[in-house]
PDB file of N, CA and C in Angstrom:
ATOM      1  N   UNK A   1       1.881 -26.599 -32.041  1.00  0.00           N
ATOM      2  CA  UNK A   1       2.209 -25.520 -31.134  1.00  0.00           C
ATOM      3  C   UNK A   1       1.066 -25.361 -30.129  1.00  0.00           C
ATOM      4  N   UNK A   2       1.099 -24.989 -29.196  1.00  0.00           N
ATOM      5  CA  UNK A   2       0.271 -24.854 -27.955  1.00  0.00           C
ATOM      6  C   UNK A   2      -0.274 -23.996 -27.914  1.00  0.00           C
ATOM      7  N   UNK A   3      -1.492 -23.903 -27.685  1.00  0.00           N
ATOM      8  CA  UNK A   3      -2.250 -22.583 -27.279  1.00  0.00           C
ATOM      9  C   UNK A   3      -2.016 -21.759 -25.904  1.00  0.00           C
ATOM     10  N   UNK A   4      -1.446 -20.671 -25.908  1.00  0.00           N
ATOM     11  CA  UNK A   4      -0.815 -19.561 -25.040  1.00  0.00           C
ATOM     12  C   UNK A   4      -2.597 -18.667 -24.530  1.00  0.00           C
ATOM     13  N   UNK A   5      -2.600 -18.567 -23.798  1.00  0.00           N
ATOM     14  CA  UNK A   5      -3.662 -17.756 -22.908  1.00  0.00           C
ATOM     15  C   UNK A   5      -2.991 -16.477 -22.259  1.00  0.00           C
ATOM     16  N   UNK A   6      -3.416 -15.497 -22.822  1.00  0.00           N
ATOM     17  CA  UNK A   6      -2.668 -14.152 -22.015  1.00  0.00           C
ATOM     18  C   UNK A   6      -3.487 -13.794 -20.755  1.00  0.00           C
ATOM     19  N   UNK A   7      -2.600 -13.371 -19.513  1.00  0.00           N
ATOM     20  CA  UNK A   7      -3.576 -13.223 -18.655  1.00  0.00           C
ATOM     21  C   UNK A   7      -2.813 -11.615 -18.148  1.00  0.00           C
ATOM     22  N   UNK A   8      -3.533 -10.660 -17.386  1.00  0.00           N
ATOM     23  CA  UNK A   8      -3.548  -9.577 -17.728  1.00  0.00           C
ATOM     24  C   UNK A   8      -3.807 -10.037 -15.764  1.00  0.00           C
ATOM     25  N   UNK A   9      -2.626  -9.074 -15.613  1.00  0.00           N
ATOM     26  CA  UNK A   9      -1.990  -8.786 -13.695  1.00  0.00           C
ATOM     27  C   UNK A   9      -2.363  -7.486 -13.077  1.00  0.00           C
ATOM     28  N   UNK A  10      -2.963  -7.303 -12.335  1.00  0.00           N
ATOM     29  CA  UNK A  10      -3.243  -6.081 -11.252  1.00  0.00           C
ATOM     30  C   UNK A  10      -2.653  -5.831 -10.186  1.00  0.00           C
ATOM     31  N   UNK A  11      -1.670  -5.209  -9.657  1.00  0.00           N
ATOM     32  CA  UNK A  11      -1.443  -5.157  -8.179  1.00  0.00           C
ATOM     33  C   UNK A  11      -2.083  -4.096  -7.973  1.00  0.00           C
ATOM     34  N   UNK A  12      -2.614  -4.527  -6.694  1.00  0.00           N
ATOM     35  CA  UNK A  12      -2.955  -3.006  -5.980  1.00  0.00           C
ATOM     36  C   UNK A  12      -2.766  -3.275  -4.590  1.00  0.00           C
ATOM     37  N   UNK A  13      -2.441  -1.998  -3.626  1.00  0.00           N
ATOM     38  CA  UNK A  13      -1.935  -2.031  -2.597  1.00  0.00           C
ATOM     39  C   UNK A  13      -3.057  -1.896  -1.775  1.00  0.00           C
ATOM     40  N   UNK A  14      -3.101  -2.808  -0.220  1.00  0.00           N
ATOM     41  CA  UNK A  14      -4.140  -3.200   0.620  1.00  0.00           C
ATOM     42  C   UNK A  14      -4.268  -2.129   1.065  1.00  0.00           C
ATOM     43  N   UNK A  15      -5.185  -2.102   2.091  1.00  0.00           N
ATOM     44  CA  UNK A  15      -5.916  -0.568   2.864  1.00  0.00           C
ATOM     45  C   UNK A  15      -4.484   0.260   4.022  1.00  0.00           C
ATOM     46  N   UNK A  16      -5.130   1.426   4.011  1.00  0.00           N
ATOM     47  CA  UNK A  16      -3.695   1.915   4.491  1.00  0.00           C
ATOM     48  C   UNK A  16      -4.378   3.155   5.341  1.00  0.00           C
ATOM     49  N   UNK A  17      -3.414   2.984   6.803  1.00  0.00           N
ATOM     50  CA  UNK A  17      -4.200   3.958   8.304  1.00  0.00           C
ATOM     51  C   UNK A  17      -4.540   4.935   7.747  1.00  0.00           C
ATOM     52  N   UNK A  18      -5.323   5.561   7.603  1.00  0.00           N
ATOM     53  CA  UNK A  18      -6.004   6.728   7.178  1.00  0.00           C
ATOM     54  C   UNK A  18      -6.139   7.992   8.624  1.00  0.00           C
ATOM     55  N   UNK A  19      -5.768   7.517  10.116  1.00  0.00           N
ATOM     56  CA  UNK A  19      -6.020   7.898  10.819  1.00  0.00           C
ATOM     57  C   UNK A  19      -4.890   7.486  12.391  1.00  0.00           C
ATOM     58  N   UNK A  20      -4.517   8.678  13.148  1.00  0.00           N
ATOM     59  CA  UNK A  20      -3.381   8.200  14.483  1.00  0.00           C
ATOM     60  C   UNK A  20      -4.028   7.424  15.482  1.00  0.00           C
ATOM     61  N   UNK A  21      -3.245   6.662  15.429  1.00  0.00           N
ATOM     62  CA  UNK A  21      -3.650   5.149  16.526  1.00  0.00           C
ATOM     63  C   UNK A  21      -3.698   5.993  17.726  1.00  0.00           C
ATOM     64  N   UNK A  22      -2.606   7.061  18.070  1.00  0.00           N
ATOM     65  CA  UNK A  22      -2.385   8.082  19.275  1.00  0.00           C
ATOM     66  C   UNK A  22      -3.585   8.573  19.838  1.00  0.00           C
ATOM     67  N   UNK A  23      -4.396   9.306  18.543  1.00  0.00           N
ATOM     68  CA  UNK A  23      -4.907  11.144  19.139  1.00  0.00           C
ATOM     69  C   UNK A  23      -6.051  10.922  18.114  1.00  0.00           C
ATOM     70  N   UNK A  24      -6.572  10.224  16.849  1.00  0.00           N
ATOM     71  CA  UNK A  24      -7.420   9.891  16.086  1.00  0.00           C
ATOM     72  C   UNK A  24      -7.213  10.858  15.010  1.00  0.00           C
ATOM     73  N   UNK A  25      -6.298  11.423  15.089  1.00  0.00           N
ATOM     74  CA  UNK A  25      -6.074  12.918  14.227  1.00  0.00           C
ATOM     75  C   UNK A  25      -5.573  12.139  12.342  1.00  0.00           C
ATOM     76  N   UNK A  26      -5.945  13.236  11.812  1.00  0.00           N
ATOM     77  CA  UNK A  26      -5.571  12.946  10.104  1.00  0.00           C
ATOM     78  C   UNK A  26      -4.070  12.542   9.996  1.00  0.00           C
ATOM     79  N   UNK A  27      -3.893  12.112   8.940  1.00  0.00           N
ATOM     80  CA  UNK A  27      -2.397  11.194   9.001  1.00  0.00           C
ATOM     81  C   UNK A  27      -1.844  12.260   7.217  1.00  0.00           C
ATOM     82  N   UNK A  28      -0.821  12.492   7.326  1.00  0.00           N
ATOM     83  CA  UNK A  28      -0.877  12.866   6.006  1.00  0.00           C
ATOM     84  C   UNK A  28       0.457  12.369   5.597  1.00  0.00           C
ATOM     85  N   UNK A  29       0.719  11.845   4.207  1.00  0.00           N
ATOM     86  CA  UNK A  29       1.451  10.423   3.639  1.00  0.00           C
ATOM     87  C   UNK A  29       2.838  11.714   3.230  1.00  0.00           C
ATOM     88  N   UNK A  30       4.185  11.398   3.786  1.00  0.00           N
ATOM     89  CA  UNK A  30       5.347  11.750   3.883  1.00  0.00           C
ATOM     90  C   UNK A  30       5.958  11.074   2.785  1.00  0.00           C
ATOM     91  N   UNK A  31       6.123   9.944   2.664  1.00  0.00           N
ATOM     92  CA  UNK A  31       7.048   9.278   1.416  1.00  0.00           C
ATOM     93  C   UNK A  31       6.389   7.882   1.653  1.00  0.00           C
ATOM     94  N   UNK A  32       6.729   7.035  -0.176  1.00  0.00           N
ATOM     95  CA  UNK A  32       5.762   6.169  -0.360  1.00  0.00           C
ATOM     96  C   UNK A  32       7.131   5.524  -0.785  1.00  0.00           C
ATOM     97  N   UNK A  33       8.004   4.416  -0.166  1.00  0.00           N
ATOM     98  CA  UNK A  33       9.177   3.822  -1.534  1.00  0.00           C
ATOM     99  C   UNK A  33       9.213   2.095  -0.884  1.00  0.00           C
ATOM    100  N   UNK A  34       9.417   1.548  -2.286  1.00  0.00           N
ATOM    101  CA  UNK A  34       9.310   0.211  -2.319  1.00  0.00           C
ATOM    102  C   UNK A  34      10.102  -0.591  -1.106  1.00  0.00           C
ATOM    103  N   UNK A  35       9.783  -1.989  -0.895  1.00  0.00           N
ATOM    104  CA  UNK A  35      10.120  -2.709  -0.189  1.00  0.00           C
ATOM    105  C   UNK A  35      10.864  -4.064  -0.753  1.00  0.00           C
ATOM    106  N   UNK A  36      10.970  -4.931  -0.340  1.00  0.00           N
ATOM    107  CA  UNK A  36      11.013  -6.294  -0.123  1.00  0.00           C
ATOM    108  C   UNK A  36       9.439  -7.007  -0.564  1.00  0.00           C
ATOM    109  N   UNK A  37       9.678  -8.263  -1.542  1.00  0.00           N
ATOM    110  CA  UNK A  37       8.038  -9.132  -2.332  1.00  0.00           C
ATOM    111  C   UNK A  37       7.180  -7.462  -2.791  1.00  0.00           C
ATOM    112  N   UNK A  38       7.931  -6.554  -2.896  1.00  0.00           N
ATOM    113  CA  UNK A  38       6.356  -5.837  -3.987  1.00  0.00           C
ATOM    114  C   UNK A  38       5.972  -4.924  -2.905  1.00  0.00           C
ATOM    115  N   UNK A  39       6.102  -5.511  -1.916  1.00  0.00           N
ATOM    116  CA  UNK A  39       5.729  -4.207  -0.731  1.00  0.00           C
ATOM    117  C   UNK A  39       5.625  -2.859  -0.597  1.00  0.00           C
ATOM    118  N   UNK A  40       5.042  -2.116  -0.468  1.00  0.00           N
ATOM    119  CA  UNK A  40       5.280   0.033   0.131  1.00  0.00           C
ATOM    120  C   UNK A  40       5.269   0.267   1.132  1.00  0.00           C
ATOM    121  N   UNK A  41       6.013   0.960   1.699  1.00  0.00           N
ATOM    122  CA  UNK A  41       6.551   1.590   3.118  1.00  0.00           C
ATOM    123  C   UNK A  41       6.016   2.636   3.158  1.00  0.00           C
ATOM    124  N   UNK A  42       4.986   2.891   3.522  1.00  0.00           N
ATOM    125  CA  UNK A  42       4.179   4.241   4.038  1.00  0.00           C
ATOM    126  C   UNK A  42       4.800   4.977   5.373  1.00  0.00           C
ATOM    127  N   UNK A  43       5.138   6.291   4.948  1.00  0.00           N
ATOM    128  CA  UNK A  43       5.593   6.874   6.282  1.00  0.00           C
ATOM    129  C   UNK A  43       4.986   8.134   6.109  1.00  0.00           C
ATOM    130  N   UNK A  44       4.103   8.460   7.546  1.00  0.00           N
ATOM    131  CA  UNK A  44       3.271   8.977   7.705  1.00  0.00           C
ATOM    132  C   UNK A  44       3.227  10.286   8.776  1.00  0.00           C
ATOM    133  N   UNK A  45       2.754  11.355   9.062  1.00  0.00           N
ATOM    134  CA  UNK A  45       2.614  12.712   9.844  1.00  0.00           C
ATOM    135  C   UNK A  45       1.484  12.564  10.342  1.00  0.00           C
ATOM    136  N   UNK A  46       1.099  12.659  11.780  1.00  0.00           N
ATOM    137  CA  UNK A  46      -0.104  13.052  12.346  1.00  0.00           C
ATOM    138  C   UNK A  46      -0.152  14.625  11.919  1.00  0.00           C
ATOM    139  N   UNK A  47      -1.319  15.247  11.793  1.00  0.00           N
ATOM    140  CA  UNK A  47      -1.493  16.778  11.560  1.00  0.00           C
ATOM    141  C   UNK A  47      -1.660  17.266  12.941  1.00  0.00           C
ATOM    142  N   UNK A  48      -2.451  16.355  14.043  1.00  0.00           N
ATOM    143  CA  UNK A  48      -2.211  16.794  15.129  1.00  0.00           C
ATOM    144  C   UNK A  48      -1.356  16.329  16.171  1.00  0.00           C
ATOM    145  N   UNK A  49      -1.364  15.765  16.640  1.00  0.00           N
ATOM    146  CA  UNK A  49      -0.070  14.959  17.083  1.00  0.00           C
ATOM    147  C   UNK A  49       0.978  15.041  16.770  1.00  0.00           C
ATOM    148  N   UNK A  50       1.802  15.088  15.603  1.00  0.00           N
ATOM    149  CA  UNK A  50       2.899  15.182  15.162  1.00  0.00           C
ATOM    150  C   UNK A  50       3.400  13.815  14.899  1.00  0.00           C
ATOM    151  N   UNK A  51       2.878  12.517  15.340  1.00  0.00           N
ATOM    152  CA  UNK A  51       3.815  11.149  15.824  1.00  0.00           C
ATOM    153  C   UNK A  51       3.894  11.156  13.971  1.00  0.00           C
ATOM    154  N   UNK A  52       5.314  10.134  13.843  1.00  0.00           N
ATOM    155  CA  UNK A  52       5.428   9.532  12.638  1.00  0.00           C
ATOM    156  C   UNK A  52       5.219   8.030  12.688  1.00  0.00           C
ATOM    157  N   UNK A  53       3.914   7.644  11.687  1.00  0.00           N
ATOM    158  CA  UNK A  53       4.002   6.243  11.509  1.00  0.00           C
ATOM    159  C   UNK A  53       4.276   5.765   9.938  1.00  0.00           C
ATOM    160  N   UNK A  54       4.617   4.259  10.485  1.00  0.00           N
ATOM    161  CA  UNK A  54       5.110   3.536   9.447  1.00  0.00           C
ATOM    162  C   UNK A  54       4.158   2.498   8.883  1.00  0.00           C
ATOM    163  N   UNK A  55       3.571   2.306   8.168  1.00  0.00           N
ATOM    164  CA  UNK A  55       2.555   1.407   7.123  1.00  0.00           C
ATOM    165  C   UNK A  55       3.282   0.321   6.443  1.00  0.00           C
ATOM    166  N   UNK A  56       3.056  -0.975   6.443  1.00  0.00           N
ATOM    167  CA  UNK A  56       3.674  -1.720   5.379  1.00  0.00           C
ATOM    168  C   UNK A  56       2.919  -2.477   4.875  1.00  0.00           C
ATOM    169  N   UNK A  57       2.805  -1.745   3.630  1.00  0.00           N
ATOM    170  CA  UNK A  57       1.041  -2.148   2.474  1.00  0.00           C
ATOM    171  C   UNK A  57       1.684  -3.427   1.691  1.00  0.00           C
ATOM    172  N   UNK A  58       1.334  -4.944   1.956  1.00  0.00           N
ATOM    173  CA  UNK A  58       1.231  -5.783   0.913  1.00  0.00           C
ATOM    174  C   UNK A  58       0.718  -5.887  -0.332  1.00  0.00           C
ATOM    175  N   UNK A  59       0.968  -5.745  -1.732  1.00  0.00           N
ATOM    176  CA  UNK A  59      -0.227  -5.755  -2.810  1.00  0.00           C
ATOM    177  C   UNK A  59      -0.833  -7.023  -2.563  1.00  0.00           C
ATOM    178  N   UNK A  60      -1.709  -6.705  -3.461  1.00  0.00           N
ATOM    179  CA  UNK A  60      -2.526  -7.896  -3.594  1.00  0.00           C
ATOM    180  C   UNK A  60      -2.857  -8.109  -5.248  1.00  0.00           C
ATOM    181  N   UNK A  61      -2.553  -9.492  -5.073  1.00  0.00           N
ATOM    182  CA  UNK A  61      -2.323  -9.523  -6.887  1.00  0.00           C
ATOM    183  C   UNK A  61      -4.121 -10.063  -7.304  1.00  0.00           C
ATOM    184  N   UNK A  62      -4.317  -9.950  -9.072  1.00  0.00           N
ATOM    185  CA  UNK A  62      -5.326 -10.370  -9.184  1.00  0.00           C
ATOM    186  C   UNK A  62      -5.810 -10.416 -10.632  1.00  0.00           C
ATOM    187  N   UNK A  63      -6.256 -11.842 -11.045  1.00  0.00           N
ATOM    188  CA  UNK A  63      -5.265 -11.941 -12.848  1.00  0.00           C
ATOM    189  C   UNK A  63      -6.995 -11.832 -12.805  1.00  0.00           C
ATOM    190  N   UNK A  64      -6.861 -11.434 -14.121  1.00  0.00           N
ATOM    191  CA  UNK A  64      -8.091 -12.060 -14.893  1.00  0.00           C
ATOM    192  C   UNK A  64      -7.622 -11.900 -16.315  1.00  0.00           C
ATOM    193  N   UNK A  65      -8.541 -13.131 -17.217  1.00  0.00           N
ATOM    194  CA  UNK A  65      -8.481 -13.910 -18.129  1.00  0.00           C
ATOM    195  C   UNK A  65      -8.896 -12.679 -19.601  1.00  0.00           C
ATOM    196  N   UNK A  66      -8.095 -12.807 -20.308  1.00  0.00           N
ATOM    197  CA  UNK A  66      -8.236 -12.262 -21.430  1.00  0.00           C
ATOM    198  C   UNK A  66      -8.973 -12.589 -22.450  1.00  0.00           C
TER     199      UNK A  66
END
């Protein structure tokens, strides 16, 4: 029988606008729901501005060895 190696998976989601491309104003996170490959759809509120943006956070995977 073969020796099996367990390996132990992380996703975590890449960096995400923290700030309006518009007006530089705070962004505050409206709804977070899955995508397409693992993806999150960040949709977002300027506090000053008002604009709504859209984020699309790739994870990023990352094994390490047990």
């Amino acid at each position: 029988m073969p020796n099996l190696e367990l390996v132990q998976t992380t996703l975590s989601a890449g960096p995400v606008r923290s700030d309006c491309p518009e007006c530089h104003g705070e962004l505050a996170i409206l709804r977070v729901f899955s995508g397409r490959a693992g993806a999150e759809y960040w949709t977002q509120r300027c506090t000053r501005c008002g604009g709504i943006h859209l984020d699309i956070v790739q994870p990023t995977v990352t094994a390490a060895a047990s």
